[in-house]
C-alpha atoms as a PDB file:
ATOM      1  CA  UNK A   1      97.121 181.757 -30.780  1.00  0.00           C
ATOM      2  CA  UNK A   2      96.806 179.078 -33.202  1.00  0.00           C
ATOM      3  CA  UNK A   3      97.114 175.451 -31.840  1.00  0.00           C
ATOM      4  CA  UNK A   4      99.806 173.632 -33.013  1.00  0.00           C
ATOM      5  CA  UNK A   5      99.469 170.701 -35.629  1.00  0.00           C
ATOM      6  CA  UNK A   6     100.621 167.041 -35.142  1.00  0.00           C
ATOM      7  CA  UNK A   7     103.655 167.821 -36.668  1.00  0.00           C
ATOM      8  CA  UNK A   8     104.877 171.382 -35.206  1.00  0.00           C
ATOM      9  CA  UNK A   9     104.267 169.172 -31.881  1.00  0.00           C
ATOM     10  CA  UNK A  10     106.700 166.106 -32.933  1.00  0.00           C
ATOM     11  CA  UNK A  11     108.871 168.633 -34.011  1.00  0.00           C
ATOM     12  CA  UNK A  12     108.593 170.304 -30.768  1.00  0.00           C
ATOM     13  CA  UNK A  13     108.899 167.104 -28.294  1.00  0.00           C
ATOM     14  CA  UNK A  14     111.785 165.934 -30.605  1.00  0.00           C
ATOM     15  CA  UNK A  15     113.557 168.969 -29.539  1.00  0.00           C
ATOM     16  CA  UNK A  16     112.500 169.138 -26.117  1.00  0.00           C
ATOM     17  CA  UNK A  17     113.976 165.439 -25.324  1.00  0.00           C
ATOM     18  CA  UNK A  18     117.173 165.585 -27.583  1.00  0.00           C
ATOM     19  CA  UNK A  19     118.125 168.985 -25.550  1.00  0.00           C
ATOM     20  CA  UNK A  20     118.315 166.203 -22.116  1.00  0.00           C
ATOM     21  CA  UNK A  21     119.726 163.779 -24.276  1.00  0.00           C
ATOM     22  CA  UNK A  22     116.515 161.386 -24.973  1.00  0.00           C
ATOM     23  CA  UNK A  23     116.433 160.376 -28.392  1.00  0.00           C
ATOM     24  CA  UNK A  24     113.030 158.512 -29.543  1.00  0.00           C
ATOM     25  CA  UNK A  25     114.667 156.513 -32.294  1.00  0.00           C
ATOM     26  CA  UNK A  26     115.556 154.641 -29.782  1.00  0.00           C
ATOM     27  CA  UNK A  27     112.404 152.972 -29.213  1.00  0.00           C
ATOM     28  CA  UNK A  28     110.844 150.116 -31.584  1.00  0.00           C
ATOM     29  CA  UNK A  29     109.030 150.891 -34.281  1.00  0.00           C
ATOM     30  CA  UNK A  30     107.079 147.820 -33.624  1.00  0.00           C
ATOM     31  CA  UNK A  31     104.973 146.734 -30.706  1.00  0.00           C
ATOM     32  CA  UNK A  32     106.975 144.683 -28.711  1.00  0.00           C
ATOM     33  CA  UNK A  33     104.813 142.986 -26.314  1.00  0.00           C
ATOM     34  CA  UNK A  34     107.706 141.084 -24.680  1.00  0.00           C
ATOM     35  CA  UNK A  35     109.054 144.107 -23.045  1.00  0.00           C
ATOM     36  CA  UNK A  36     105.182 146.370 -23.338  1.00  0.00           C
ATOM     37  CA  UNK A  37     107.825 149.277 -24.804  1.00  0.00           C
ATOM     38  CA  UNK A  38     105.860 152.285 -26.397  1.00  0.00           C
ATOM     39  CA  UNK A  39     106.471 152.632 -30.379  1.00  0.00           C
ATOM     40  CA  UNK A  40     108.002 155.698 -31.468  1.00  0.00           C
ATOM     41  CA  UNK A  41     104.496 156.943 -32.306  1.00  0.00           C
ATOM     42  CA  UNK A  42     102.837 155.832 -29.103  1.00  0.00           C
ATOM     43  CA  UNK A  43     105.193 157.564 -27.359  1.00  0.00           C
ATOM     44  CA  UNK A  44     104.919 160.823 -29.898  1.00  0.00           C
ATOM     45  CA  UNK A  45     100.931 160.664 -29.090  1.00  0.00           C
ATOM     46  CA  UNK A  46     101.063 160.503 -25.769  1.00  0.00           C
ATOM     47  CA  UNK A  47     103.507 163.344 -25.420  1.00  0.00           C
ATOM     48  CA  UNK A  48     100.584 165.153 -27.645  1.00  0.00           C
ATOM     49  CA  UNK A  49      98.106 164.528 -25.563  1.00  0.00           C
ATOM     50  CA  UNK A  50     100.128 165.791 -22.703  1.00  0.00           C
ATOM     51  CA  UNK A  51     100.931 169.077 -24.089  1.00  0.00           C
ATOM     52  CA  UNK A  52      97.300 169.610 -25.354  1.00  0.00           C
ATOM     53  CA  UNK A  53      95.907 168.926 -22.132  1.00  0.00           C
ATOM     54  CA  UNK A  54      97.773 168.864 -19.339  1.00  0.00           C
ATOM     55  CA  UNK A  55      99.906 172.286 -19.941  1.00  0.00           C
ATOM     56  CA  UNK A  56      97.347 174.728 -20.950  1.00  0.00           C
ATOM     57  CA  UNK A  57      95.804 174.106 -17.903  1.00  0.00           C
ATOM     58  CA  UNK A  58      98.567 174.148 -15.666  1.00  0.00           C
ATOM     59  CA  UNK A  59      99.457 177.698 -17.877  1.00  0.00           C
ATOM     60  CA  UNK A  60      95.814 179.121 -17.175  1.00  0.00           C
ATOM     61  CA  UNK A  61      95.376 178.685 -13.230  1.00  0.00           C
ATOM     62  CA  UNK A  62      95.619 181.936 -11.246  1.00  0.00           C
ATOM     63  CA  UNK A  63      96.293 181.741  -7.149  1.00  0.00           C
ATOM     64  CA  UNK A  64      92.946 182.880  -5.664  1.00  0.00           C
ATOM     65  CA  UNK A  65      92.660 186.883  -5.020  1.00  0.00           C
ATOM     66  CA  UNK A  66      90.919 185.883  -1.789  1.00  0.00           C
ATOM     67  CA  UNK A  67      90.216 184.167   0.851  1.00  0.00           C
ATOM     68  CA  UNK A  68      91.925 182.003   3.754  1.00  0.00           C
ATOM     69  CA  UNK A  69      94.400 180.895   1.474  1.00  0.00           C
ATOM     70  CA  UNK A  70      95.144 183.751  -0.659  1.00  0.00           C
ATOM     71  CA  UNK A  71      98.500 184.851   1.179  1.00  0.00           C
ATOM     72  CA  UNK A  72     100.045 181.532   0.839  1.00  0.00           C
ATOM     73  CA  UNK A  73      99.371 181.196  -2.726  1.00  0.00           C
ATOM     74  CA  UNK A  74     100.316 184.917  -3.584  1.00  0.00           C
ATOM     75  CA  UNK A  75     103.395 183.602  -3.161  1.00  0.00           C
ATOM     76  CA  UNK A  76     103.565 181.616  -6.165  1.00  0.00           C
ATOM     77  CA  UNK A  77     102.644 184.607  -8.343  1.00  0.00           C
ATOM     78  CA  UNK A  78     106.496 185.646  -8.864  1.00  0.00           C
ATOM     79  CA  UNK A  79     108.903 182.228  -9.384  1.00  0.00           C
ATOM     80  CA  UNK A  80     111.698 182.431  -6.427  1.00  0.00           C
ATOM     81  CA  UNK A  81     114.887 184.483  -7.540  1.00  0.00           C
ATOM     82  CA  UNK A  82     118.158 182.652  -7.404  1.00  0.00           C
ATOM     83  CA  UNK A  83     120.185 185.434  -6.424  1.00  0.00           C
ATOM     84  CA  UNK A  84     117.683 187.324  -4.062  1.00  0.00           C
ATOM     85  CA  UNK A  85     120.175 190.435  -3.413  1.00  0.00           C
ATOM     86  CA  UNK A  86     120.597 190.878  -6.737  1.00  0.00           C
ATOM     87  CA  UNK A  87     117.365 191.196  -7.865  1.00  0.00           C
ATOM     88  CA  UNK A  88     116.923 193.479  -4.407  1.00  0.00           C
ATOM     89  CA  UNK A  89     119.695 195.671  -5.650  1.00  0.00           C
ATOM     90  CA  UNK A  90     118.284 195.477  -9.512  1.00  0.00           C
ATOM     91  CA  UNK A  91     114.999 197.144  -8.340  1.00  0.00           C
ATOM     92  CA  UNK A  92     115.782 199.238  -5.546  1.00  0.00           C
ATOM     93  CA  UNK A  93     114.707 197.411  -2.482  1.00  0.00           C
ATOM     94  CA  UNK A  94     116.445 198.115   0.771  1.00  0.00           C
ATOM     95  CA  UNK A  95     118.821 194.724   1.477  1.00  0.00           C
ATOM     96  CA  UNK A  96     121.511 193.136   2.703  1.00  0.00           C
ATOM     97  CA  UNK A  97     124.937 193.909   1.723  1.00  0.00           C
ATOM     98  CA  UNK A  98     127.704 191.974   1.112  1.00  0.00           C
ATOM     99  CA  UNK A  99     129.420 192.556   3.987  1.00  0.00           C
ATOM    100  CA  UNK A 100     125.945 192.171   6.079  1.00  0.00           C
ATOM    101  CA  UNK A 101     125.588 195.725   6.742  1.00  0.00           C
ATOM    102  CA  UNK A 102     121.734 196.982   5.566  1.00  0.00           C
ATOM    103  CA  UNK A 103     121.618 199.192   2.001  1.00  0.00           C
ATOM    104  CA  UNK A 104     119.206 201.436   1.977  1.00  0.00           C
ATOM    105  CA  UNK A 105     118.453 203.170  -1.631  1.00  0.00           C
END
């Protein structure tokens, strides 16, 4: 995969932040060394640099295979499920049933 340029990122961070309601025009487009607020395009770069960084290698780590600590990270291989009967139910794994009583498929 390509990376992205300057401007698919802006375009991307703009996006990001409006969807929580954070809107960059806000800040000056001057330095304003009385308050030390970020310009609109310090801000913008440092978001960059964030997302080229930071985020591709968060993406890329793996829990170890083995070792000591392998069990405790295995868990982090599959995010936790919101509705865990549900998801037991979706692919067949004996559960709990609504009523408390075990399900077996």
């Amino acid at each position: 995969m390509p990376t992205p340029t300057d401007d698919e990122l802006d375009i991307l961070i703009t996006a990001r932040l409006a969807l929580v309601g954070i809107d960059l025009g806000q800040l000056p487009t001057e330095p304003d060394p009385a308050t030390g607020s970020p310009t609109r395009l310090q801000a913008l770069a440092s978001l960059r640099a964030f997302l080229t960084t930071t985020v591709p290698a968060i993406a890329g780590w793996l829990p170890p295979a083995s070792g000591a600590d392998a069990p405790a990270y295995a868990q982090q291989l599959d995010p936790p499920s919101i509705y865990p009967s549900i998801d037991a139910g979706r692919i067949g794994v004996a559960g709990t049933g609504a009523a408390g009583v075990g399900v077996q498929r």
